[in-house]
Protein backbone atom coordinates (compact mmCIF):
# COMPACT_ATOMS: atom_id res chain seq x y z
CA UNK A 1 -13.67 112.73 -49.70
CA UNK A 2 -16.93 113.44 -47.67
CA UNK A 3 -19.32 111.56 -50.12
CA UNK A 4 -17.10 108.45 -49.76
CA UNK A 5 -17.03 108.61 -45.39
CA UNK A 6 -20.68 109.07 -45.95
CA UNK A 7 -21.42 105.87 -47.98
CA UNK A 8 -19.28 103.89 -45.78
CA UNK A 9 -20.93 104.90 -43.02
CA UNK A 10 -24.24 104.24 -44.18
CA UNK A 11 -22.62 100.38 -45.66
CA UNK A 12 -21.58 100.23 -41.60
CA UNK A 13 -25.02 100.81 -40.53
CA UNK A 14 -27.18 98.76 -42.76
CA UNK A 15 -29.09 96.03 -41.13
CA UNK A 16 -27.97 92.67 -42.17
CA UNK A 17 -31.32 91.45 -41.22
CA UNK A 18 -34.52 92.74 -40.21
CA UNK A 19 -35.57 94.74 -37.12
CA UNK A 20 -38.18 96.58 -35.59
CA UNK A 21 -37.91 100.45 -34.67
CA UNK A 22 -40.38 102.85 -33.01
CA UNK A 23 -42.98 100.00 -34.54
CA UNK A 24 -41.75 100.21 -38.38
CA UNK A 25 -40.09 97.11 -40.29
CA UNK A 26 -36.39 97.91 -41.12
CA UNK A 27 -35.04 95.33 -44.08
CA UNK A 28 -32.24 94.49 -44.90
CA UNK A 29 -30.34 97.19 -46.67
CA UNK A 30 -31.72 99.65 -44.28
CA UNK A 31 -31.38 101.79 -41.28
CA UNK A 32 -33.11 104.51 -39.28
CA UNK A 33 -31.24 107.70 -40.02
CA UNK A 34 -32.24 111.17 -37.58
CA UNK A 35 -31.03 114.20 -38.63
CA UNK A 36 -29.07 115.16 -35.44
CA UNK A 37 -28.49 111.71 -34.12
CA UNK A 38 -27.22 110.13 -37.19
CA UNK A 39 -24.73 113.38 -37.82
CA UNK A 40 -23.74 112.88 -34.12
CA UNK A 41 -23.30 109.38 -34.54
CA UNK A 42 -20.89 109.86 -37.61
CA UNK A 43 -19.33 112.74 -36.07
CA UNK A 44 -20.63 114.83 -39.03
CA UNK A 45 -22.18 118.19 -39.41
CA UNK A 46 -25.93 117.62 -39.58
CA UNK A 47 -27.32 119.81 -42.88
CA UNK A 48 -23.77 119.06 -44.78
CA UNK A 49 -24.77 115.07 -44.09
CA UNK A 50 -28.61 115.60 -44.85
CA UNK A 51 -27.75 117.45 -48.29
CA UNK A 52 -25.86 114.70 -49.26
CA UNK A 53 -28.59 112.07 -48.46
CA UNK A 54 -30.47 114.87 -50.66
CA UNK A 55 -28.06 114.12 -53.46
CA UNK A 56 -27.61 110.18 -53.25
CA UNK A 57 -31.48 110.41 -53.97
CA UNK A 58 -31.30 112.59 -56.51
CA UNK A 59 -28.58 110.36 -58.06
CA UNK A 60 -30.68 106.74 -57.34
CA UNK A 61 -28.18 105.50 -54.63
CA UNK A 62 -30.92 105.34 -51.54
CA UNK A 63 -34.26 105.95 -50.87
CA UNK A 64 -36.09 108.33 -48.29
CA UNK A 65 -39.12 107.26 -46.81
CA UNK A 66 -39.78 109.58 -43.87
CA UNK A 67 -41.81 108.71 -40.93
CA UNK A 68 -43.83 111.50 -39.39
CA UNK A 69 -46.64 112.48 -36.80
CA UNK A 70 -48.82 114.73 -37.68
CA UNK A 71 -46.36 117.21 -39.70
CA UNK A 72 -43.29 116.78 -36.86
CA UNK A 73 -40.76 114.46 -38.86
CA UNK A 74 -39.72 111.27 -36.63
CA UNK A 75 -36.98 110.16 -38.46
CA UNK A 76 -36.76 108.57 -42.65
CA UNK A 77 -35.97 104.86 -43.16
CA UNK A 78 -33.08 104.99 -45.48
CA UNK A 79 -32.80 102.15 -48.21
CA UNK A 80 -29.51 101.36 -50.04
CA UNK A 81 -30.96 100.73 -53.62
CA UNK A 82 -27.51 100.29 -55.63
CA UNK A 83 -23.77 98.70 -54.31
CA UNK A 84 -21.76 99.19 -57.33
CA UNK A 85 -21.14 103.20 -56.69
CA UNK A 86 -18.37 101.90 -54.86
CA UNK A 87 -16.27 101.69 -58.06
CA UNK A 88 -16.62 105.26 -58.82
CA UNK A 89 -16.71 106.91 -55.47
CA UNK A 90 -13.09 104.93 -54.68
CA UNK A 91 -11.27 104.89 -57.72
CA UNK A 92 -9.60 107.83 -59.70
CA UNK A 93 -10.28 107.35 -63.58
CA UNK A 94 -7.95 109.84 -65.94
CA UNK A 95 -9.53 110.35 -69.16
């Protein structure tokens, strides 16, 4: 399922501790993510990937904060807010 590839791939990338990037603090349970470069990265398709980074904010699973200059978009620091989705994005439940 693409929603599961997605969150393991953002779990893969997660900084462990922190790091600088383009001058910003990245924390722990964070990473830089770029619209093309990330999708590249992942070998994913680039809006398919951002509309489901739309969604897992929507849903309280990360947080956007997105870095621009003047009104050109840099890239967003992404922040994994919750680790127990796991459960329900690997398990099957029949009701």
């Amino acid at each position: 399922d693409y929603q599961k590839n997605v969150y393991v791939q953002m779990l893969s990338s997660m900084n462990v501790r922190e790091a600088q990037y383009e001058g910003h603090r990245i924390k722990r349970n964070q990473f830089v993510y770029g619209k093309m470069s990330t999708a590249n990265r992942w070998n994913m398709d680039p809006d398919k990937l951002y509309k489901t980074m739309l969604k897992f904010e929507k849903d309280g699973i990360i947080h956007r904060k997105v870095i621009k200059s003047g009104r050109k978009h840099l890239f967003t620091i992404i922040t994994l807010l919750v680790f127990d989705v796991t459960h329900q994005l690997t398990h099957s439940f029949i009701e």
